[in-house]
C-alpha atoms as a PDB file:
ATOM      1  CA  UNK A   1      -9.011   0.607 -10.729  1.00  0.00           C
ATOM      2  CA  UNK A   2     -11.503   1.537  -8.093  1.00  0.00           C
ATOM      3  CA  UNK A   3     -11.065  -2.301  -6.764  1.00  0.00           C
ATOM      4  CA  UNK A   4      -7.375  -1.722  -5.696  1.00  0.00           C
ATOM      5  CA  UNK A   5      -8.794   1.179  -3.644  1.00  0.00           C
ATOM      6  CA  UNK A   6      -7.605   0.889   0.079  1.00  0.00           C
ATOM      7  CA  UNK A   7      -8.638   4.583   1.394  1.00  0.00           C
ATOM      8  CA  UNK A   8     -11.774   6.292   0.415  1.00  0.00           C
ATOM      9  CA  UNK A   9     -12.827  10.055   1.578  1.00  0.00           C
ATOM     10  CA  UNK A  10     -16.583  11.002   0.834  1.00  0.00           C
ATOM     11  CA  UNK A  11     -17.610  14.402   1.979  1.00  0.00           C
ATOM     12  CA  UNK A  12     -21.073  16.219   1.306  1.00  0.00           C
ATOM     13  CA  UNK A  13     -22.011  12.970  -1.392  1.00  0.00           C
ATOM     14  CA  UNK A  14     -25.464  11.929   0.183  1.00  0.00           C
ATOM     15  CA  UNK A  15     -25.325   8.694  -0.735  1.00  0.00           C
ATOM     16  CA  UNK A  16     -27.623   6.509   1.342  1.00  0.00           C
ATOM     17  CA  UNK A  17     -26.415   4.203   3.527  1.00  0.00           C
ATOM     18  CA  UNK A  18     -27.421   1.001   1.547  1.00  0.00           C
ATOM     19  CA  UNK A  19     -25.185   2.015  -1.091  1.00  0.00           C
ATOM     20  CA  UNK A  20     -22.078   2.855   1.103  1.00  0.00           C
ATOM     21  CA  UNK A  21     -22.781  -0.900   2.413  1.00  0.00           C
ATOM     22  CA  UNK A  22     -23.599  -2.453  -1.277  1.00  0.00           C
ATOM     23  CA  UNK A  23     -20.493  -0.094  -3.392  1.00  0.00           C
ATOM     24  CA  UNK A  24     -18.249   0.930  -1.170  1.00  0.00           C
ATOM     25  CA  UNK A  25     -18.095  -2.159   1.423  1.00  0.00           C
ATOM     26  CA  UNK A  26     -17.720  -4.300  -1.816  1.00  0.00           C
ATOM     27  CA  UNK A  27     -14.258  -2.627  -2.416  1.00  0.00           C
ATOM     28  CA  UNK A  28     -12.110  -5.750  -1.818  1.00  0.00           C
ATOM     29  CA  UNK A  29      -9.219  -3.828  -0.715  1.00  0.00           C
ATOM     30  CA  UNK A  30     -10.778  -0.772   1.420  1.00  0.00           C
ATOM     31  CA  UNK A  31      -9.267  -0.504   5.009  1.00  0.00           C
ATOM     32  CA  UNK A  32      -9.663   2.998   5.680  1.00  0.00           C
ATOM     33  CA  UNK A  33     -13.305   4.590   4.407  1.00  0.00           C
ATOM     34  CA  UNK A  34     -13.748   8.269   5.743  1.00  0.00           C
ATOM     35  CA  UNK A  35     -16.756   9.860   5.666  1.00  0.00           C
ATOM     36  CA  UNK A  36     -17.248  13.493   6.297  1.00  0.00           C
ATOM     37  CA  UNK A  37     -20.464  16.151   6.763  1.00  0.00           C
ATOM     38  CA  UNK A  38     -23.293  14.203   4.761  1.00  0.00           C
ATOM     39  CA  UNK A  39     -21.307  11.779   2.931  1.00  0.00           C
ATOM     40  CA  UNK A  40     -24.069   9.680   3.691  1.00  0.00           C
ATOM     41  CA  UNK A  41     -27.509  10.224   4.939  1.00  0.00           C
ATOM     42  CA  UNK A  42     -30.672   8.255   6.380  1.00  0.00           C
ATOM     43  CA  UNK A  43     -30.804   7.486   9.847  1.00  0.00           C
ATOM     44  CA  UNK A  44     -30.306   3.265   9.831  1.00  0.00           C
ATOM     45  CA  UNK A  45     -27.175   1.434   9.027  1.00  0.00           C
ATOM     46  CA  UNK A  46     -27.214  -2.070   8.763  1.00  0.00           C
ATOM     47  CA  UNK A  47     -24.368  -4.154   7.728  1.00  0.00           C
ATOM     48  CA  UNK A  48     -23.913  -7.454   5.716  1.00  0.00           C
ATOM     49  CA  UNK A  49     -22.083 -10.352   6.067  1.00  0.00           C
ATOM     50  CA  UNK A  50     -19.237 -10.523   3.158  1.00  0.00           C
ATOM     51  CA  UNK A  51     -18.958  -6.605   3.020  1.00  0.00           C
ATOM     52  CA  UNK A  52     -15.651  -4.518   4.609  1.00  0.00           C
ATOM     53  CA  UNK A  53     -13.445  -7.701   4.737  1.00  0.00           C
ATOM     54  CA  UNK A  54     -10.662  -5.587   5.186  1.00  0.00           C
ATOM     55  CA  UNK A  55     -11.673  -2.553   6.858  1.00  0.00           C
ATOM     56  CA  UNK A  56      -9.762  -1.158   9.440  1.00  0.00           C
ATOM     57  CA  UNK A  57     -10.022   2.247  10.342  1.00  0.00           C
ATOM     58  CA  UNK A  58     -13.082   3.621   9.705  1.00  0.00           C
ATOM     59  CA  UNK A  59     -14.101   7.459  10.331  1.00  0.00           C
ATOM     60  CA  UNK A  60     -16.738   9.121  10.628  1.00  0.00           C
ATOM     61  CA  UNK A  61     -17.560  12.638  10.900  1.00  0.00           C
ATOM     62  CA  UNK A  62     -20.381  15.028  11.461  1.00  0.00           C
ATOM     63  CA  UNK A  63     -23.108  12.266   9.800  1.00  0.00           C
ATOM     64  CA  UNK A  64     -26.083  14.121  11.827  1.00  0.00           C
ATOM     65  CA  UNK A  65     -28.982  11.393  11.148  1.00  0.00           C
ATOM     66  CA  UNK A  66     -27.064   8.155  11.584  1.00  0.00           C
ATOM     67  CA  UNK A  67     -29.443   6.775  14.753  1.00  0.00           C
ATOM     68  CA  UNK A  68     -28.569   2.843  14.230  1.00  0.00           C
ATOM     69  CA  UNK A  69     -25.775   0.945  13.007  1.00  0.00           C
ATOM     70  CA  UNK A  70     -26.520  -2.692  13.226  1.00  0.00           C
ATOM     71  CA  UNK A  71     -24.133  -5.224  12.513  1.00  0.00           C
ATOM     72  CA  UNK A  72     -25.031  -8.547  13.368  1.00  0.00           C
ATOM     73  CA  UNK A  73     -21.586 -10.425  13.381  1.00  0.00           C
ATOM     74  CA  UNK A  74     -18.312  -9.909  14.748  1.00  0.00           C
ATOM     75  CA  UNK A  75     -17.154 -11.092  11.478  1.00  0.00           C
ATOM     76  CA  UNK A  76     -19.155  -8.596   9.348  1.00  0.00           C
ATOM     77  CA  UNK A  77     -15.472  -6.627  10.468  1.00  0.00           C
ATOM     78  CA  UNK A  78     -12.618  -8.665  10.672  1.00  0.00           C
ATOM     79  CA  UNK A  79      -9.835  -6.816  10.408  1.00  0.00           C
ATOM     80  CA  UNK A  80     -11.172  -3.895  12.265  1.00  0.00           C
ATOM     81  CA  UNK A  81      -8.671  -2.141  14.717  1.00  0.00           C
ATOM     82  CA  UNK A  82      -9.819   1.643  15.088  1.00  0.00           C
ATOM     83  CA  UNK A  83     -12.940   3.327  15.345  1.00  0.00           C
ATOM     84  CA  UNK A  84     -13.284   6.859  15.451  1.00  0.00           C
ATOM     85  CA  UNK A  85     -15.930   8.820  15.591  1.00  0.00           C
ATOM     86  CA  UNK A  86     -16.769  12.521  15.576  1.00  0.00           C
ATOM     87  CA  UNK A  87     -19.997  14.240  15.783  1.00  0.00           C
ATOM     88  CA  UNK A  88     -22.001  11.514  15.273  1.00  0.00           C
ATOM     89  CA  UNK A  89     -24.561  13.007  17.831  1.00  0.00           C
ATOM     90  CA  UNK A  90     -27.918  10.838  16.781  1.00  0.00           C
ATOM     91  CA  UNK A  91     -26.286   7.353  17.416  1.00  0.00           C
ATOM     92  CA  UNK A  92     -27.908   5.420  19.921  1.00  0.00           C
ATOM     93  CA  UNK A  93     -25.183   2.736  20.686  1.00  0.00           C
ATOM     94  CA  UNK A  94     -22.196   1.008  19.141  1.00  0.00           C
ATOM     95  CA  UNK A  95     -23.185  -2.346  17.653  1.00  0.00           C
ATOM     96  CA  UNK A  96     -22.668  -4.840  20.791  1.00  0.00           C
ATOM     97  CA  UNK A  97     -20.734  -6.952  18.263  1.00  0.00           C
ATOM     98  CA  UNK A  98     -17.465  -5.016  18.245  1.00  0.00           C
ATOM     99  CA  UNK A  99     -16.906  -6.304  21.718  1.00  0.00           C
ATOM    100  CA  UNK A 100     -16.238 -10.031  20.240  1.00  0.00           C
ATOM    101  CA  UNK A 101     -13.655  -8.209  17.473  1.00  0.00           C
ATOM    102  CA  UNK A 102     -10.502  -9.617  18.466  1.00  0.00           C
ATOM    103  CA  UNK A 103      -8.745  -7.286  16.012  1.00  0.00           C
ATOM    104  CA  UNK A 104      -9.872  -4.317  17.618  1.00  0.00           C
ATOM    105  CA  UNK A 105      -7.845  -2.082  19.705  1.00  0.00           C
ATOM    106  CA  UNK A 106      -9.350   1.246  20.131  1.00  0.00           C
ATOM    107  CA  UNK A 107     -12.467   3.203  20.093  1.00  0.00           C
ATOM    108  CA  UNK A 108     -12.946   7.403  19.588  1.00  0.00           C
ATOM    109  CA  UNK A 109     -15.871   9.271  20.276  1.00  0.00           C
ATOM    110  CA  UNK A 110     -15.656  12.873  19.635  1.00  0.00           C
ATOM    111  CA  UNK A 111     -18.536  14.905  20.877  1.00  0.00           C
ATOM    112  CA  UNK A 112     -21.284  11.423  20.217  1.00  0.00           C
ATOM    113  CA  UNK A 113     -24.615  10.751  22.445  1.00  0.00           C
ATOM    114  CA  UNK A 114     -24.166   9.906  26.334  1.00  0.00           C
ATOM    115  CA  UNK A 115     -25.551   6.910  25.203  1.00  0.00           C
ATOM    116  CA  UNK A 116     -23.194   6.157  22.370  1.00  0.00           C
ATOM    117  CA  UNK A 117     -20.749   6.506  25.237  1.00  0.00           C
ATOM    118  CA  UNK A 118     -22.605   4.187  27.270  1.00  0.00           C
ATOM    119  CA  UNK A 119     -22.748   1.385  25.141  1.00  0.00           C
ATOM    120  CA  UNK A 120     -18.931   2.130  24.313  1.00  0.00           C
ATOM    121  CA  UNK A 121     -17.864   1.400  27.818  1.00  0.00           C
ATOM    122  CA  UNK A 122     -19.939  -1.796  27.514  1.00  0.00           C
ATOM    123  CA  UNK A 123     -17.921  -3.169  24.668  1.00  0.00           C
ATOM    124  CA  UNK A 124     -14.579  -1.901  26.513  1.00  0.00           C
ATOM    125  CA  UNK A 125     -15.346  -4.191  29.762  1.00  0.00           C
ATOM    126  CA  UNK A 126     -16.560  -7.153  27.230  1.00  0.00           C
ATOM    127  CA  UNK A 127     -13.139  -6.892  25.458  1.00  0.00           C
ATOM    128  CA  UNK A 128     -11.518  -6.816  28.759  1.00  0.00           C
ATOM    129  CA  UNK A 129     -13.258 -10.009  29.454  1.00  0.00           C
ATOM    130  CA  UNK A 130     -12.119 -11.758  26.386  1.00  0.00           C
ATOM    131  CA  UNK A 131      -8.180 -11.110  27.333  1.00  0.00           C
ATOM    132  CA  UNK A 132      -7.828  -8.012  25.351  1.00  0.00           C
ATOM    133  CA  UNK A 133      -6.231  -5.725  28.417  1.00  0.00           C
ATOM    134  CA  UNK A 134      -4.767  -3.137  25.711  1.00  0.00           C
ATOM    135  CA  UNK A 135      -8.349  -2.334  24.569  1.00  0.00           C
ATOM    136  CA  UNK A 136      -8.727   1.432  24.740  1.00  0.00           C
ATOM    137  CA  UNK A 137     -11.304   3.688  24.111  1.00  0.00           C
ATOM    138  CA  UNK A 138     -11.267   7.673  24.417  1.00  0.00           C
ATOM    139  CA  UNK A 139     -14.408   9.902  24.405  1.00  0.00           C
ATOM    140  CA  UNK A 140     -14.266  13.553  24.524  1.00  0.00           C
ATOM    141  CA  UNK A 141     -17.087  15.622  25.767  1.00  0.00           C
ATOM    142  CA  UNK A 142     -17.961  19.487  25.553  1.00  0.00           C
ATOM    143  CA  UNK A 143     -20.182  21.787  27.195  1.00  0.00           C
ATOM    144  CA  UNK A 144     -21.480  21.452  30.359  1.00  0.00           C
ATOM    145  CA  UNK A 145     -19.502  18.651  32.403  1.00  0.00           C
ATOM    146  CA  UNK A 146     -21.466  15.115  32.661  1.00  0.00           C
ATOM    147  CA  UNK A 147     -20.940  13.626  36.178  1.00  0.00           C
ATOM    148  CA  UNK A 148     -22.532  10.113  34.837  1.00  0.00           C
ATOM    149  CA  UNK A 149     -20.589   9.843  32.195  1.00  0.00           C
ATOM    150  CA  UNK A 150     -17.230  10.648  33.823  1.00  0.00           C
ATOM    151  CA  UNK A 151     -18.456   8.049  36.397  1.00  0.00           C
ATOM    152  CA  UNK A 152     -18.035   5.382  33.594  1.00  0.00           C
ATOM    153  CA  UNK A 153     -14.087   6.413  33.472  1.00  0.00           C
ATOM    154  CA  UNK A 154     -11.309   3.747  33.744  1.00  0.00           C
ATOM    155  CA  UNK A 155      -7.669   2.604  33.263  1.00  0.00           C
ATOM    156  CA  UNK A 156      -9.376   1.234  29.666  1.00  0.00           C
ATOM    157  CA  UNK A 157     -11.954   3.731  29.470  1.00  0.00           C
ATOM    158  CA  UNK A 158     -10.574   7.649  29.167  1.00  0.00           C
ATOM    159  CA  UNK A 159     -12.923  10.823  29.071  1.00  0.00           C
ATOM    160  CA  UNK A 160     -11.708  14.124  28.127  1.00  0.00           C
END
């Protein structure tokens, strides 16, 4: 039963993040996994190759010690097309990697670090340079208004 799975909601589990990548990303069918307010915990993510062959919309929300997410491949995410993420204030950078998904159409941050942000606007100008002109991504700041950040804004490349 839990193989034909496609959506998943985890809130307040604190599982670690090896197991979300070893259980849950072994769920053959899984597109969209959402994780909410300590679903997981630890502060490194690191995917593997074989693992989320069909995710597509992941979400993430208020997961205060994620710091690193490293995927290594493109094709550790194949099918990816959203990514949305709220909260996720420790995270250093997107993985580089999700530039080269072809599948992938549109990135969220929601309150993240500037330098989440940064490296977002990094993968939007590599997916512009791979043909993909209807990449988007949105981020959304509060507080006290960032002048760098909104410096980083483009036709691709929205901040709220």
């Amino acid at each position: 039963m839990l193989h034909s799975l496609n959506k998943l909601s985890l809130e307040n589990s604190r599982l670690q993040w090896e197991d979300i990548t070893t259980k849950i990303g072994s769920l053959p069918l899984l597109q969209v996994p959402k994780l909410f307010n300590d679903a997981v915990i630890g502060p490194r993510w690191e995917t593997v190759e074989g693992q989320f062959c069909r995710l597509t919309f992941p979400r993430i929300f208020g997961i205060d010690d994620l710091e690193y997410w490293t995927v290594a491949e493109s094709s550790h995410f194949p099918c990816l097309k959203h990514l949305d993420l709220v909260e996720v204030c420790k995270l250093k950078k997107i993985p580089p990697s999700f530039g080269e998904i072809q599948t992938l159409e549109w990135i969220k941050l929601n309150d993240c670090s500037d330098s989440a942000v940064v490296s977002t606007k990094e993968i939007a100008e590599q997916q512009e340079e791979f043909g993909n002109q209807d990449f988007l991504v949105q981020v959304y700041i509060y507080g006290e208004p960032n002048y760098k950040l909104k410096s980083l804004a483009s036709h691709n490349f929205r901040i709220f």
